[in-house]
C-alpha atoms as a PDB file:
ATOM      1  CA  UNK A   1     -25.173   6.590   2.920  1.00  0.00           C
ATOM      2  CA  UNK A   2     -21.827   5.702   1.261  1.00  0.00           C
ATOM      3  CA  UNK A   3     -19.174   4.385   3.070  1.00  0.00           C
ATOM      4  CA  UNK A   4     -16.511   7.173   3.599  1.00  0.00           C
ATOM      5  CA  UNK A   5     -12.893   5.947   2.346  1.00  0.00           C
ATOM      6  CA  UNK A   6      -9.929   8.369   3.748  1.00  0.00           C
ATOM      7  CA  UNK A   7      -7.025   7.754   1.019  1.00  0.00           C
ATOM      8  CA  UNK A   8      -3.417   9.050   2.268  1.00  0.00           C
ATOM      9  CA  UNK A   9      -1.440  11.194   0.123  1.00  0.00           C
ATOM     10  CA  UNK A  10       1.946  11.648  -0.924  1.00  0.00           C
ATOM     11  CA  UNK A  11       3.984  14.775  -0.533  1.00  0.00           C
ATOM     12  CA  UNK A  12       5.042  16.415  -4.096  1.00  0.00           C
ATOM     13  CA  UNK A  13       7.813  19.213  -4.548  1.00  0.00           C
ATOM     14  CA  UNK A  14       6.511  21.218  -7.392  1.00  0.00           C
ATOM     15  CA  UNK A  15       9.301  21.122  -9.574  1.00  0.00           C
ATOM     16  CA  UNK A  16       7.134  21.693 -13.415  1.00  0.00           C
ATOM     17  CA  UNK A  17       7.577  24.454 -14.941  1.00  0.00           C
ATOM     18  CA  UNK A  18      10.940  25.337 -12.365  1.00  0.00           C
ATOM     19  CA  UNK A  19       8.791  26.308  -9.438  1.00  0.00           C
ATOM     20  CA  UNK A  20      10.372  24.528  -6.923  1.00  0.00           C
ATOM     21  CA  UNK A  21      10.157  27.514  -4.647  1.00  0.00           C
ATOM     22  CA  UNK A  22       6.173  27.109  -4.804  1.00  0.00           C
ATOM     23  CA  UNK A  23       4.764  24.905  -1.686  1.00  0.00           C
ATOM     24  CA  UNK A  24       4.261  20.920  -1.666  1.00  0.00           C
ATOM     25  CA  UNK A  25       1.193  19.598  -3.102  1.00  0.00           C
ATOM     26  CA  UNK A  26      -0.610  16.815  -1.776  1.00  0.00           C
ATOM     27  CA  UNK A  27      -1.628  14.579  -3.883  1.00  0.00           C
ATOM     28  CA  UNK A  28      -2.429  10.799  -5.199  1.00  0.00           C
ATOM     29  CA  UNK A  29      -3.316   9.592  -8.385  1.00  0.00           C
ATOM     30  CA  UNK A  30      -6.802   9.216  -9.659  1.00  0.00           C
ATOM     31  CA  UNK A  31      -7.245   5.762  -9.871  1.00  0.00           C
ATOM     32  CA  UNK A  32      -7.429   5.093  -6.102  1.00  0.00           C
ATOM     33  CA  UNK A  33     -10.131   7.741  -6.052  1.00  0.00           C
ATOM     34  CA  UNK A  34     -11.518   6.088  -9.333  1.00  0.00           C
ATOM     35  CA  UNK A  35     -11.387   2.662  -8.163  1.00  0.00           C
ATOM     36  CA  UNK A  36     -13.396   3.445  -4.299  1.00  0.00           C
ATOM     37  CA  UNK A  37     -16.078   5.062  -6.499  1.00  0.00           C
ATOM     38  CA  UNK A  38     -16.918   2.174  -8.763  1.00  0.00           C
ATOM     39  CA  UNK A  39     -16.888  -0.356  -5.687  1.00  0.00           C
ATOM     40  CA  UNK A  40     -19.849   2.148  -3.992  1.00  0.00           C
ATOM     41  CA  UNK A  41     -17.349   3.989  -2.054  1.00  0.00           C
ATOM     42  CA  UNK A  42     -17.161   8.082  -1.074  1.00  0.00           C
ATOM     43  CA  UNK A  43     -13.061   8.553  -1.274  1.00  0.00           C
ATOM     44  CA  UNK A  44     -11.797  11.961   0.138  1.00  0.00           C
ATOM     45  CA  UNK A  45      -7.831  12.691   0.405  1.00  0.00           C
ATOM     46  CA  UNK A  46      -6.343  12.949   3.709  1.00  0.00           C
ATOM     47  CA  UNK A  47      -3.874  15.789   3.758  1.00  0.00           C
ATOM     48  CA  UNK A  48      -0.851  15.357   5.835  1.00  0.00           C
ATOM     49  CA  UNK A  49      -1.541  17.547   9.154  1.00  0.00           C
ATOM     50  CA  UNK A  50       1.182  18.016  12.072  1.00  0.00           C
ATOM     51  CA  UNK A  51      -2.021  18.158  15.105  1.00  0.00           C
ATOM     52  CA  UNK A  52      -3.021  15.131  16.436  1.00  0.00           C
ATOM     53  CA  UNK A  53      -6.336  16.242  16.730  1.00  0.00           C
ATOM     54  CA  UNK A  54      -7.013  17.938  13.549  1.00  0.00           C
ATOM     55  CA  UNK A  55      -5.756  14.211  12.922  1.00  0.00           C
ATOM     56  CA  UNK A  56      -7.634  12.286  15.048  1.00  0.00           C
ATOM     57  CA  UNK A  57     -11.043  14.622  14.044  1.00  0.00           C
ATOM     58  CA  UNK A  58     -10.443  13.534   9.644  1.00  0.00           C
ATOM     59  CA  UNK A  59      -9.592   9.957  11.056  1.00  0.00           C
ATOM     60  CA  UNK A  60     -13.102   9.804  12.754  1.00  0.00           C
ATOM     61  CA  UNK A  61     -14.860  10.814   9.508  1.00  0.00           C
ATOM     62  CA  UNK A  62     -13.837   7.999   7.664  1.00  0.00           C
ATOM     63  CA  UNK A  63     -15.359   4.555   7.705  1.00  0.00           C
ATOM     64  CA  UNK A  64     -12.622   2.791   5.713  1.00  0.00           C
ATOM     65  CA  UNK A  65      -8.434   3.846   5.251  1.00  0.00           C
ATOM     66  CA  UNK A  66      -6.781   3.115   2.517  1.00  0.00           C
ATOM     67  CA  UNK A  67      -3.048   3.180   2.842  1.00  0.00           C
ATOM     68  CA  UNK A  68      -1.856   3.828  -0.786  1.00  0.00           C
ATOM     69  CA  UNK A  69       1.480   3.702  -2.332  1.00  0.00           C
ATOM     70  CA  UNK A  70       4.312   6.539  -3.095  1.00  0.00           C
ATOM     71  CA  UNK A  71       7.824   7.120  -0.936  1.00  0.00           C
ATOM     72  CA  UNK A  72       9.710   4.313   0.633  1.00  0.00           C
ATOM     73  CA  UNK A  73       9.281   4.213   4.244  1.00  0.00           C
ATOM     74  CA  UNK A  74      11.986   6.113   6.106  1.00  0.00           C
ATOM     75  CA  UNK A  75      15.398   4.183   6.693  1.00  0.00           C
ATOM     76  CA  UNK A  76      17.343   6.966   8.405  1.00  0.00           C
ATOM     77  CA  UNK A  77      17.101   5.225  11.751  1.00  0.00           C
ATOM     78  CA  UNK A  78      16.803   1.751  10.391  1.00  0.00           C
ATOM     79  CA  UNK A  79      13.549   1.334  11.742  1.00  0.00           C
ATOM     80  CA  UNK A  80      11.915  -0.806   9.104  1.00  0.00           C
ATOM     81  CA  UNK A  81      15.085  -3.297   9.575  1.00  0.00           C
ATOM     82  CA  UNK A  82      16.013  -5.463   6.358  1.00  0.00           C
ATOM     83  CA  UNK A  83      19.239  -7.038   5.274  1.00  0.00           C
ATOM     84  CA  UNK A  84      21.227  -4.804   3.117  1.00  0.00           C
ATOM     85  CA  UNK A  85      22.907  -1.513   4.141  1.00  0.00           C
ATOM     86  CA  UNK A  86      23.275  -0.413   0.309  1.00  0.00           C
ATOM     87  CA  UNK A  87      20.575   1.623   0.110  1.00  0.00           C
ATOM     88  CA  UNK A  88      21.289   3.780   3.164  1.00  0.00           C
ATOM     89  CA  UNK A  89      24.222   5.380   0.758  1.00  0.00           C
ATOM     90  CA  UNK A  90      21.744   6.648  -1.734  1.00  0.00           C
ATOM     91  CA  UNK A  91      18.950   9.344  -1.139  1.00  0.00           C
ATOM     92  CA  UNK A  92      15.657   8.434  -1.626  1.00  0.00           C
ATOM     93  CA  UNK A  93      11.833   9.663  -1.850  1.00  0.00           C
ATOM     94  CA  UNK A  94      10.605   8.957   1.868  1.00  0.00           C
ATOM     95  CA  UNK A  95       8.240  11.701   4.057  1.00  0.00           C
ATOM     96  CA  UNK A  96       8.869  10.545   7.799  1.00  0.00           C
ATOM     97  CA  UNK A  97       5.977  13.133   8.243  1.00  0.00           C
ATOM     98  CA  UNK A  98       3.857  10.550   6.017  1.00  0.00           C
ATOM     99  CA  UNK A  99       5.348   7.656   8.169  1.00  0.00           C
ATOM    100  CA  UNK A 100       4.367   9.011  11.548  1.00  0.00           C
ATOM    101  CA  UNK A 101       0.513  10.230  10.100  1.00  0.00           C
ATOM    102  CA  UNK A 102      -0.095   6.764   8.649  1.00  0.00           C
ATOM    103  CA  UNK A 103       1.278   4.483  11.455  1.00  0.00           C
ATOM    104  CA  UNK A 104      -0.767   6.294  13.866  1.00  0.00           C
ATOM    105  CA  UNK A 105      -3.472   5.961  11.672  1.00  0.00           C
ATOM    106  CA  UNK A 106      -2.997   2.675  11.174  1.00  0.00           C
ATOM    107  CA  UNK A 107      -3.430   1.848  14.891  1.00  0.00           C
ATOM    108  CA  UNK A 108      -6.351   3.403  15.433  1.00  0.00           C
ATOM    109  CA  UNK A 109      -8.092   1.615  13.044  1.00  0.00           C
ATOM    110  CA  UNK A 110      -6.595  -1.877  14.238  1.00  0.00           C
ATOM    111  CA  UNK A 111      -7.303  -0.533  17.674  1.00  0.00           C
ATOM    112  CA  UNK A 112     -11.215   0.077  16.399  1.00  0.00           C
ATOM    113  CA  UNK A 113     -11.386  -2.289  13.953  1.00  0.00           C
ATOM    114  CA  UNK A 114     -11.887  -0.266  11.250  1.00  0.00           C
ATOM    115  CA  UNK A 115     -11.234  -1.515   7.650  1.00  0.00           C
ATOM    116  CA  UNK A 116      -7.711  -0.843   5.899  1.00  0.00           C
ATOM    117  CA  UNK A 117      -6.456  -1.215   3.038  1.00  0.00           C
ATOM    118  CA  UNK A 118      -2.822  -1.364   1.782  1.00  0.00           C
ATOM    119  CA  UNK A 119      -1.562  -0.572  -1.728  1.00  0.00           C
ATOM    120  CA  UNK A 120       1.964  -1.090  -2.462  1.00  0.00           C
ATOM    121  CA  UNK A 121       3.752   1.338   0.093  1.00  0.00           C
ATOM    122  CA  UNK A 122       0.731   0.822   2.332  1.00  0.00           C
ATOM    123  CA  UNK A 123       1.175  -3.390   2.510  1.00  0.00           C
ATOM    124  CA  UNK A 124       5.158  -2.470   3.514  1.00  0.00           C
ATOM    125  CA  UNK A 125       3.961   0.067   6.200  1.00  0.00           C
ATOM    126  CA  UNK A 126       1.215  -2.052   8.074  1.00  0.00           C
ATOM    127  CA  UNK A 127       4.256  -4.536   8.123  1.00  0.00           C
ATOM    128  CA  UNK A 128       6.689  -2.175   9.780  1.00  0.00           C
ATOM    129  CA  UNK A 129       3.735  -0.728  12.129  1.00  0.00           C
ATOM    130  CA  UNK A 130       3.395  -4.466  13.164  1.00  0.00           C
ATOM    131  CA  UNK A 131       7.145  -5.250  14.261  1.00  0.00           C
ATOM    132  CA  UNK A 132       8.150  -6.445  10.734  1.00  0.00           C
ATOM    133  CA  UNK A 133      11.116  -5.756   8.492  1.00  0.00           C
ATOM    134  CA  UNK A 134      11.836  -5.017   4.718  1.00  0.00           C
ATOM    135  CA  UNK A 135      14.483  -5.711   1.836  1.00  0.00           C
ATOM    136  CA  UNK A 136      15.402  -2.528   1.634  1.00  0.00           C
ATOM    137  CA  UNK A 137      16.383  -3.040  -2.367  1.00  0.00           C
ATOM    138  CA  UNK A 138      15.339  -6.563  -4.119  1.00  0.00           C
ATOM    139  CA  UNK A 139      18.084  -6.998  -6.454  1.00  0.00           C
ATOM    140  CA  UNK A 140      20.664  -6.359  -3.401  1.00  0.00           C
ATOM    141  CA  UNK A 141      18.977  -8.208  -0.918  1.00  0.00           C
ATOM    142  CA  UNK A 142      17.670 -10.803  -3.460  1.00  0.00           C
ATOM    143  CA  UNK A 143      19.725 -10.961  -6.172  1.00  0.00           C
ATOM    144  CA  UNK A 144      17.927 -14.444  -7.859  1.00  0.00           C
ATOM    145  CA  UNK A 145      14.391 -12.262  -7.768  1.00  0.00           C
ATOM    146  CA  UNK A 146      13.040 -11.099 -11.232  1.00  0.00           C
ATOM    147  CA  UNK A 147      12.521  -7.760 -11.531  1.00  0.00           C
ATOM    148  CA  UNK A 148       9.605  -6.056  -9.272  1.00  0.00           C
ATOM    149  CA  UNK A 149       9.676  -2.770 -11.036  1.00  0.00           C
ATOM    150  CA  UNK A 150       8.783  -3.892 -14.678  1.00  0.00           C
ATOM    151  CA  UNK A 151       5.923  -1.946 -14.879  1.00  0.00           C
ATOM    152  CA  UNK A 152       7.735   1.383 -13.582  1.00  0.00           C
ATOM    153  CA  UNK A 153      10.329  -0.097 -16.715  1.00  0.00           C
ATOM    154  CA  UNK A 154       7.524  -0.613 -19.412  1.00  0.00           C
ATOM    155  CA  UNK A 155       6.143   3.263 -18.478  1.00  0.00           C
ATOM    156  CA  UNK A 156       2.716   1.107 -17.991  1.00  0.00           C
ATOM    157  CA  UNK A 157       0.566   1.082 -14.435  1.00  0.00           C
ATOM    158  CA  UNK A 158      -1.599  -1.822 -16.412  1.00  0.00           C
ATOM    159  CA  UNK A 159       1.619  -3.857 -17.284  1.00  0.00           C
ATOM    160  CA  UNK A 160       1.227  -7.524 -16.097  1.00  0.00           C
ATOM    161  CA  UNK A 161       4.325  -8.581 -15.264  1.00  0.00           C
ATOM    162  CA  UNK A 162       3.621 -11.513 -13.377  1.00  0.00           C
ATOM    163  CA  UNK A 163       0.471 -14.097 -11.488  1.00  0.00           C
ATOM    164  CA  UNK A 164       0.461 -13.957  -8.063  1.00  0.00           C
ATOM    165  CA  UNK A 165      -0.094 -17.312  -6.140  1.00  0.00           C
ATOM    166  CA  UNK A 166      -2.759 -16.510  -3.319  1.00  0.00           C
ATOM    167  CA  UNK A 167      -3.318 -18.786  -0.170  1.00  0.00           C
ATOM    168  CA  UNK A 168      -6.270 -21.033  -0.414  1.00  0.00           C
ATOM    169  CA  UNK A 169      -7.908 -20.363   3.449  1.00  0.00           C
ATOM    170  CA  UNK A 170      -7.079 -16.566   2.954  1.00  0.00           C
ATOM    171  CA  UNK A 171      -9.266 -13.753   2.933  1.00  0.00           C
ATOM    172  CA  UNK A 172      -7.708 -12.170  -0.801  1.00  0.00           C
ATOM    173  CA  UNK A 173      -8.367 -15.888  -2.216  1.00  0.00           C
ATOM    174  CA  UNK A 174     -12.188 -15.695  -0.416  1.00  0.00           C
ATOM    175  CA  UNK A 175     -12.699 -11.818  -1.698  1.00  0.00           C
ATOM    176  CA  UNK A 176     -11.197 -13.010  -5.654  1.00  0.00           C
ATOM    177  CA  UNK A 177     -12.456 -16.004  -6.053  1.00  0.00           C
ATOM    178  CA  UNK A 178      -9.455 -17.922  -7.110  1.00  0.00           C
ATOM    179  CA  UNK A 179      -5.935 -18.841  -5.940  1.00  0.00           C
ATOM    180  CA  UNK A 180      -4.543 -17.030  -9.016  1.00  0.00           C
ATOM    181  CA  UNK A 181      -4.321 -13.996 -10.500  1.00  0.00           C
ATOM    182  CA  UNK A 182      -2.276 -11.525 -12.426  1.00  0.00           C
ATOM    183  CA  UNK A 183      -1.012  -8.731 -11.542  1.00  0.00           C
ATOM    184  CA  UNK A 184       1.163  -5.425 -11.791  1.00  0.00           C
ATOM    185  CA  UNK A 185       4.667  -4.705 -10.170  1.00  0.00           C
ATOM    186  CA  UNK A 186       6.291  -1.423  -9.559  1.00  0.00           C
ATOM    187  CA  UNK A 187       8.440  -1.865  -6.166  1.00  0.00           C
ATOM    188  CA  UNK A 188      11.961  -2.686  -5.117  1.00  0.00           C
ATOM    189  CA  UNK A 189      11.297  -3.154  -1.630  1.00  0.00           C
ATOM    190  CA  UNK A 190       9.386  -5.656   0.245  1.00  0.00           C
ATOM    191  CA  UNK A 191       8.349  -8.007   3.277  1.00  0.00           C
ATOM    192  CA  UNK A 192      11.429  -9.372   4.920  1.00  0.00           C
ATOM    193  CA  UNK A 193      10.419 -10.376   8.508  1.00  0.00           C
ATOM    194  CA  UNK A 194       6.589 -10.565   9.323  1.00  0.00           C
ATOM    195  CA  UNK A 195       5.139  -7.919  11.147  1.00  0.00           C
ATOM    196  CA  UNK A 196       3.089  -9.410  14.892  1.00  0.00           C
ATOM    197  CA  UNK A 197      -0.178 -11.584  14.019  1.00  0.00           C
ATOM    198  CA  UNK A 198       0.065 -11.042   9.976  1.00  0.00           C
ATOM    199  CA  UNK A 199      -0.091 -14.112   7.649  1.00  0.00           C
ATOM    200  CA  UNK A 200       1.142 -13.995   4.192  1.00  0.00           C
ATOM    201  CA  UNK A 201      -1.916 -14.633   1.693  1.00  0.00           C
ATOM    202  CA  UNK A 202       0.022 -14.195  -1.686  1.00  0.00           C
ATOM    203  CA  UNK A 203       3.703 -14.740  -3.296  1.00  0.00           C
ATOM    204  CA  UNK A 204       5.235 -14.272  -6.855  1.00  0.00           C
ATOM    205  CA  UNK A 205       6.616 -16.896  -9.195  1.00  0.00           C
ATOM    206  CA  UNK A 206      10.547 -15.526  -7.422  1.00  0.00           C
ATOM    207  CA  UNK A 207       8.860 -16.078  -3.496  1.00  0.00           C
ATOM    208  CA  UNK A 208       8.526 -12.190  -2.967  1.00  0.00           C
ATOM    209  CA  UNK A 209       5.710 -11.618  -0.278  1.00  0.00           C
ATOM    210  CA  UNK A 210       2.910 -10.142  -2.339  1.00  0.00           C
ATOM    211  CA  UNK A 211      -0.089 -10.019   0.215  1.00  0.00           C
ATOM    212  CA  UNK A 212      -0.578  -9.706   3.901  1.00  0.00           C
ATOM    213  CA  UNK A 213      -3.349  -9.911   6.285  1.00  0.00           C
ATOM    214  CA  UNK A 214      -4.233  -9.346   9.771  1.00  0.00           C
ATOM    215  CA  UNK A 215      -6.896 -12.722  10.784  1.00  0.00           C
ATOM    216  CA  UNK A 216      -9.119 -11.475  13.443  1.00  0.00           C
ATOM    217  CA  UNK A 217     -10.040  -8.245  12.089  1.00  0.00           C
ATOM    218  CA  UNK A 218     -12.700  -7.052  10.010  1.00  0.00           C
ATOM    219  CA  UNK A 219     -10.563  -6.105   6.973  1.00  0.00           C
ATOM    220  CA  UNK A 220      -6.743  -5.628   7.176  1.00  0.00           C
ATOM    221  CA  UNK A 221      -5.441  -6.711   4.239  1.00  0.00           C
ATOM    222  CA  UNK A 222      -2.389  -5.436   2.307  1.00  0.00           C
ATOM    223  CA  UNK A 223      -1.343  -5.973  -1.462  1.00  0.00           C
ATOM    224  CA  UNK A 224       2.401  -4.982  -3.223  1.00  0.00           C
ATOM    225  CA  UNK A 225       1.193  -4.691  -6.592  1.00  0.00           C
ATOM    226  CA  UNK A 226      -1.355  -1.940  -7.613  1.00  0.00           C
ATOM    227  CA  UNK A 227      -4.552  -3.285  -8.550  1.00  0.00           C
ATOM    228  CA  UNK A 228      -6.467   0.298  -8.448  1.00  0.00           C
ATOM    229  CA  UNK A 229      -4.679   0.161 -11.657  1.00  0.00           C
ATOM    230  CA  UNK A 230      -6.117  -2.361 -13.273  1.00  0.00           C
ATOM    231  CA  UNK A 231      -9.941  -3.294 -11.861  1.00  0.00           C
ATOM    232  CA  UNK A 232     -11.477  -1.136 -14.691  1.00  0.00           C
ATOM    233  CA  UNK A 233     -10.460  -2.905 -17.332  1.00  0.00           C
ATOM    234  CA  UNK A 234      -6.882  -4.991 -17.614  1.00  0.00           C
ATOM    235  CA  UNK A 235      -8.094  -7.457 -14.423  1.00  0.00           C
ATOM    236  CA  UNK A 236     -11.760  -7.308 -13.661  1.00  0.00           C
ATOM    237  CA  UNK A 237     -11.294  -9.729 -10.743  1.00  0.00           C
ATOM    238  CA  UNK A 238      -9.026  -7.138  -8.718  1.00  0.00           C
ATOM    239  CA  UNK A 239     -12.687  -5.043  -8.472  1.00  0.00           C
ATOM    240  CA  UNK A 240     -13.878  -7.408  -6.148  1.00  0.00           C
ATOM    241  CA  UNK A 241     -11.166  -6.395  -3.723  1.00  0.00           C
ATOM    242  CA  UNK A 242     -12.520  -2.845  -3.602  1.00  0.00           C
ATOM    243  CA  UNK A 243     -16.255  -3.970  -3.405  1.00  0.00           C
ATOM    244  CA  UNK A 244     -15.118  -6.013  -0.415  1.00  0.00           C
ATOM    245  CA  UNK A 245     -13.038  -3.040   1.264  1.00  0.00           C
ATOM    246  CA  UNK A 246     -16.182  -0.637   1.127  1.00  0.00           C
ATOM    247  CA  UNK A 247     -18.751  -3.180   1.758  1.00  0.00           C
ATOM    248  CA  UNK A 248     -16.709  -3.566   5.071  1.00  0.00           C
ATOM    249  CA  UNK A 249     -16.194  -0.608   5.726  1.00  0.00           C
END
């Protein structure tokens, strides 16, 4: 049997063709999907559901969850911390209904050990479900960092804009092979304040908090770039990553 990967979705307001009258989709794009299957994986896509136990129920199908990128994590309330107020002024793409389905995901599986991983949006949420904090906005909160969204700039998912340094003893640099690698960037948030009992196991060239992990667990491991994205073909290495999530899971 094939390990069973749950994959969280984003929340879409069908605005082609005008129809913004016509329900939210759920939805995520195919190379998460894409990449579980070529690392031996069975993905399905978790809908967002308001019942805990309809919840609970999909949760206990799934051998492995992976926590994949989209909306910035609700700031209404502050609750992911950070250093600059700026942001609060402008609306964003968040889905507190997301939030509160993913964090409570998210401690089940840390509660059963169950394998997670991370993706962008994912790494920054297993932070804030730990305690931690974000920069709400890099080139606010960290005006001497390059830019984290040159991919999103290029119009490219398989732009490399930059190698990520990876810590020797960690369990990315044991999964990859190597302490360095390149890799993809399309956020302007990230890891300000450590969430309880992670460990950082990769940085940028600027010091921006790449990868996190949780030591003592199976597999809970997050990543800020997108390297669904590129495993096929632009990075070969980043495959290993998914072969590792589903073999664990």
């Amino acid at each position: 049997m094939k390990a069973l990967i749950a994959i969280t979705v984003g929340e879409v307001i069908n605005f082609e063709s005008g129809k913004a009258w016509m329900p939210t989709i759920y939805g995520q794009f195919h190379t998460y999907t894409d990449a579980v299957v070529r690392a031996g994986g069975a993905p399905f896509i978790l809908p967002l559901v308001d019942d805990e136990k309809v919840l609970r129920t999909l949760y206990e199908q799934c051998d492995g969850l992976l926590l994949s990128g989209g909306h910035d994590l609700d700031m209404l309330d502050d609750k992911a911390g950070g250093s600059s107020g700026a942001r609060l002024q402008v609306k964003v793409n968040t889905s507190p209904r997301r939030d509160k389905q993913e964090i409570q995901m998210l401690k089940w599986a840390i509660a059963d050990d169950k394998p997670v991983l991370g993706i962008c949006r994912g790494m920054e949420l297993i932070n804030v479900a730990l305690g931690g904090t974000l920069h709400k906005h890099i080139p606010d909160d960290l005006p001497t960092a390059k830019n984290h969204e040159q991919s999103i700039h290029k119009q490219d998912m398989r732009h490399l804009a930059h190698q990520l340094t990876l810590e020797a003893d960690s369990h990315l640099a044991r999964i990859l092979g190597t302490t360095h690698i390149a890799a993809n960037t399309l956020h302007h948030q990230a890891v300000d304040k450590l969430g309880d009992g992670l460990v950082v196991t990769a940085h940028a060239e600027d010091g921006i908090i790449e990868g996190i992990e949780l030591p003592g667990k199976r597999f809970i491991l997050g990543l800020q770039s997108h390297p669904e994205a590129l495993e096929e073909s632009v990075e070969p290495l980043w495959r290993s990553l998914f072969t590792a999530f589903v073999d664990a899971a």
